[in-house]
C-alpha atoms as a PDB file:
ATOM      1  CA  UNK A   1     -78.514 150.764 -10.971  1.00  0.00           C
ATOM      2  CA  UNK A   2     -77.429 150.782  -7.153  1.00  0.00           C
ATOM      3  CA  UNK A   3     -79.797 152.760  -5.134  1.00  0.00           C
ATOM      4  CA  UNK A   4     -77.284 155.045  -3.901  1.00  0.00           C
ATOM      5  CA  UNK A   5     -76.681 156.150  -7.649  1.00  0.00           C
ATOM      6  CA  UNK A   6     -76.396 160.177  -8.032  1.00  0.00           C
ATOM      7  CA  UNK A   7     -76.057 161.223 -11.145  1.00  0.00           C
ATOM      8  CA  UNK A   8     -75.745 164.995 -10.033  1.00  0.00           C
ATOM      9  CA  UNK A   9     -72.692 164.156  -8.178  1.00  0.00           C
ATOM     10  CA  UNK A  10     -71.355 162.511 -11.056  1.00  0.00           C
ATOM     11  CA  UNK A  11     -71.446 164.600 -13.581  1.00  0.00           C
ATOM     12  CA  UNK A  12     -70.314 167.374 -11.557  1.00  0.00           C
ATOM     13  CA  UNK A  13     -67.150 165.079 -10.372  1.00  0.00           C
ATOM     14  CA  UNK A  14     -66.947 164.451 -14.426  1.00  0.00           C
ATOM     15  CA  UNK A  15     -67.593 167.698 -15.699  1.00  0.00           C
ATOM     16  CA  UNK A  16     -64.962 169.094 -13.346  1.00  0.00           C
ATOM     17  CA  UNK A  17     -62.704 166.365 -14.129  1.00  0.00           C
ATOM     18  CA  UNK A  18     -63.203 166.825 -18.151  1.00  0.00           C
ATOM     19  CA  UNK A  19     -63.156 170.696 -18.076  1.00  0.00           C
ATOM     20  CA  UNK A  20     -66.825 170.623 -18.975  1.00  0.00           C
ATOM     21  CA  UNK A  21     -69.606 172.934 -18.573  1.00  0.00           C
ATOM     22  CA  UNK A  22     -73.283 171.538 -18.329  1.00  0.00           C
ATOM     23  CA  UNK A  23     -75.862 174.107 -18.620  1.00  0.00           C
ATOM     24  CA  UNK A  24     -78.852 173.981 -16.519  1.00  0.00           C
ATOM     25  CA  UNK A  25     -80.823 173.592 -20.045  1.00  0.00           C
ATOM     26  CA  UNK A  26     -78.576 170.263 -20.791  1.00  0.00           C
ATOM     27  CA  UNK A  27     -78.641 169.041 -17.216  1.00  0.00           C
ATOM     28  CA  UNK A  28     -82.194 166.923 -17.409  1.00  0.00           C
ATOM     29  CA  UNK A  29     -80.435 165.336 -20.350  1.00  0.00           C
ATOM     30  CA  UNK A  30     -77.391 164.432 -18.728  1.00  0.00           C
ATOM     31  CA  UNK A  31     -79.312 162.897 -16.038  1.00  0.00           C
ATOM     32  CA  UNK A  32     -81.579 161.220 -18.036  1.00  0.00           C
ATOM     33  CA  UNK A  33     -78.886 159.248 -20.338  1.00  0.00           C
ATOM     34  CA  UNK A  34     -76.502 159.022 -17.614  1.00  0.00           C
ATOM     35  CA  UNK A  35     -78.752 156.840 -15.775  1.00  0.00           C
ATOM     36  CA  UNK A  36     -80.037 155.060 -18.572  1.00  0.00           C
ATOM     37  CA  UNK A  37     -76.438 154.049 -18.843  1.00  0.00           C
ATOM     38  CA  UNK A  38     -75.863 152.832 -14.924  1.00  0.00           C
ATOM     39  CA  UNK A  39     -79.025 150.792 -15.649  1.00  0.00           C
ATOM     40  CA  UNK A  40     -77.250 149.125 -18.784  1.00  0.00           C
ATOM     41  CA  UNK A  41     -74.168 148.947 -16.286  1.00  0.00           C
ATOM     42  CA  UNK A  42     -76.408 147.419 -13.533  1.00  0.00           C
ATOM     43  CA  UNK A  43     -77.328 144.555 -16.053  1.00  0.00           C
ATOM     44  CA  UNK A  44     -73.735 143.800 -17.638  1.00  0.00           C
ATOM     45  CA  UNK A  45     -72.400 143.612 -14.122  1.00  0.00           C
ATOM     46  CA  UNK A  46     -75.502 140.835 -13.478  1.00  0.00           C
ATOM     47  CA  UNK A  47     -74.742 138.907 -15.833  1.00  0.00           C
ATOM     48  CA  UNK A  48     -73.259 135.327 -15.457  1.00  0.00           C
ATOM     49  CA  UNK A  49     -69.655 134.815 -16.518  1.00  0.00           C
ATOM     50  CA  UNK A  50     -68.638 131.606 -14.860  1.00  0.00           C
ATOM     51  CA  UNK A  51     -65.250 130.972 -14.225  1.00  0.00           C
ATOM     52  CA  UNK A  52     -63.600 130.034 -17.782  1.00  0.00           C
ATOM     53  CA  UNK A  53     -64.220 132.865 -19.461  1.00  0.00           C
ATOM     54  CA  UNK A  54     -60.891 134.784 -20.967  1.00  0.00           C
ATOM     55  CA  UNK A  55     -60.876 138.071 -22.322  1.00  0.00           C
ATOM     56  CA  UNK A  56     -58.145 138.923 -25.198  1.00  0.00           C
ATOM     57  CA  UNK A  57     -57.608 142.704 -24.380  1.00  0.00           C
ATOM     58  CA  UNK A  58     -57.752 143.262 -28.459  1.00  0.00           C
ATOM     59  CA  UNK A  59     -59.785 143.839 -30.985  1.00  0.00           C
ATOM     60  CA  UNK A  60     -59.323 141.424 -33.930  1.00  0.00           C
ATOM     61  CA  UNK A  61     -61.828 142.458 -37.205  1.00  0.00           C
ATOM     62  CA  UNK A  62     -62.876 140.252 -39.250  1.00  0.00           C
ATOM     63  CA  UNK A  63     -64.579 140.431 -43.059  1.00  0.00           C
ATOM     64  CA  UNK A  64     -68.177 141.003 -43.590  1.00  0.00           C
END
Protein backbone atom coordinates (compact mmCIF):
# COMPACT_ATOMS: atom_id res chain seq x y z
CA UNK A 1 0.00 0.00 0.00
CA UNK A 2 1.74 3.45 -0.91
CA UNK A 3 2.28 5.48 2.12
CA UNK A 4 0.36 8.30 0.94
CA UNK A 5 -2.79 5.91 0.85
CA UNK A 6 -6.09 7.67 2.42
CA UNK A 7 -8.74 5.70 2.56
CA UNK A 8 -11.02 8.58 4.01
CA UNK A 9 -10.48 10.51 0.93
CA UNK A 10 -11.38 7.66 -1.05
CA UNK A 11 -14.31 6.59 -0.05
CA UNK A 12 -15.64 9.94 0.23
CA UNK A 13 -14.44 10.62 -3.62
CA UNK A 14 -16.33 7.01 -4.14
CA UNK A 15 -19.21 7.40 -2.10
CA UNK A 16 -19.89 10.74 -3.78
CA UNK A 17 -19.15 9.33 -7.04
CA UNK A 18 -21.57 6.10 -6.44
CA UNK A 19 -24.41 8.10 -4.72
CA UNK A 20 -23.51 6.35 -1.50
CA UNK A 21 -23.96 7.09 2.03
CA UNK A 22 -21.44 5.63 4.68
CA UNK A 23 -22.55 5.98 8.14
CA UNK A 24 -20.17 6.86 10.77
CA UNK A 25 -21.14 3.23 12.31
CA UNK A 26 -19.93 1.56 8.78
CA UNK A 27 -16.99 3.89 8.33
CA UNK A 28 -14.22 1.73 10.53
CA UNK A 29 -15.35 -1.02 8.21
CA UNK A 30 -14.89 0.68 5.11
CA UNK A 31 -11.53 1.63 6.15
CA UNK A 32 -10.58 -1.45 7.39
CA UNK A 33 -11.41 -3.62 4.06
CA UNK A 34 -10.59 -0.85 1.87
CA UNK A 35 -7.11 -1.01 2.91
CA UNK A 36 -6.89 -4.55 3.21
CA UNK A 37 -7.63 -4.32 -0.46
CA UNK A 38 -4.73 -1.54 -1.47
CA UNK A 39 -2.47 -3.99 0.41
CA UNK A 40 -3.65 -6.94 -1.97
CA UNK A 41 -3.25 -4.14 -4.76
CA UNK A 42 0.26 -3.22 -3.43
CA UNK A 43 1.29 -6.97 -3.94
CA UNK A 44 -0.37 -7.70 -7.50
CA UNK A 45 1.26 -4.54 -8.73
CA UNK A 46 4.82 -6.21 -7.22
CA UNK A 47 4.64 -8.91 -8.80
CA UNK A 48 6.95 -9.99 -11.75
CA UNK A 49 5.40 -10.16 -15.20
CA UNK A 50 8.34 -10.12 -17.54
CA UNK A 51 7.91 -9.01 -20.84
CA UNK A 52 6.00 -11.98 -22.78
CA UNK A 53 3.19 -12.12 -20.97
CA UNK A 54 -0.31 -11.53 -23.08
CA UNK A 55 -3.51 -11.02 -21.62
CA UNK A 56 -6.77 -12.24 -23.70
CA UNK A 57 -9.30 -9.55 -22.45
CA UNK A 58 -11.96 -12.68 -22.12
CA UNK A 59 -13.05 -15.02 -20.08
CA UNK A 60 -13.10 -18.53 -21.63
CA UNK A 61 -14.78 -21.39 -18.97
CA UNK A 62 -13.91 -24.45 -19.06
CA UNK A 63 -15.56 -27.96 -17.51
CA UNK A 64 -14.96 -29.07 -14.05
Amino acid sequence: MPADFDADLVIDANAALLGLEIGPEQRPGVVQFLKLAAQMAALVEAAPIGDTLELDGAFHPVAP
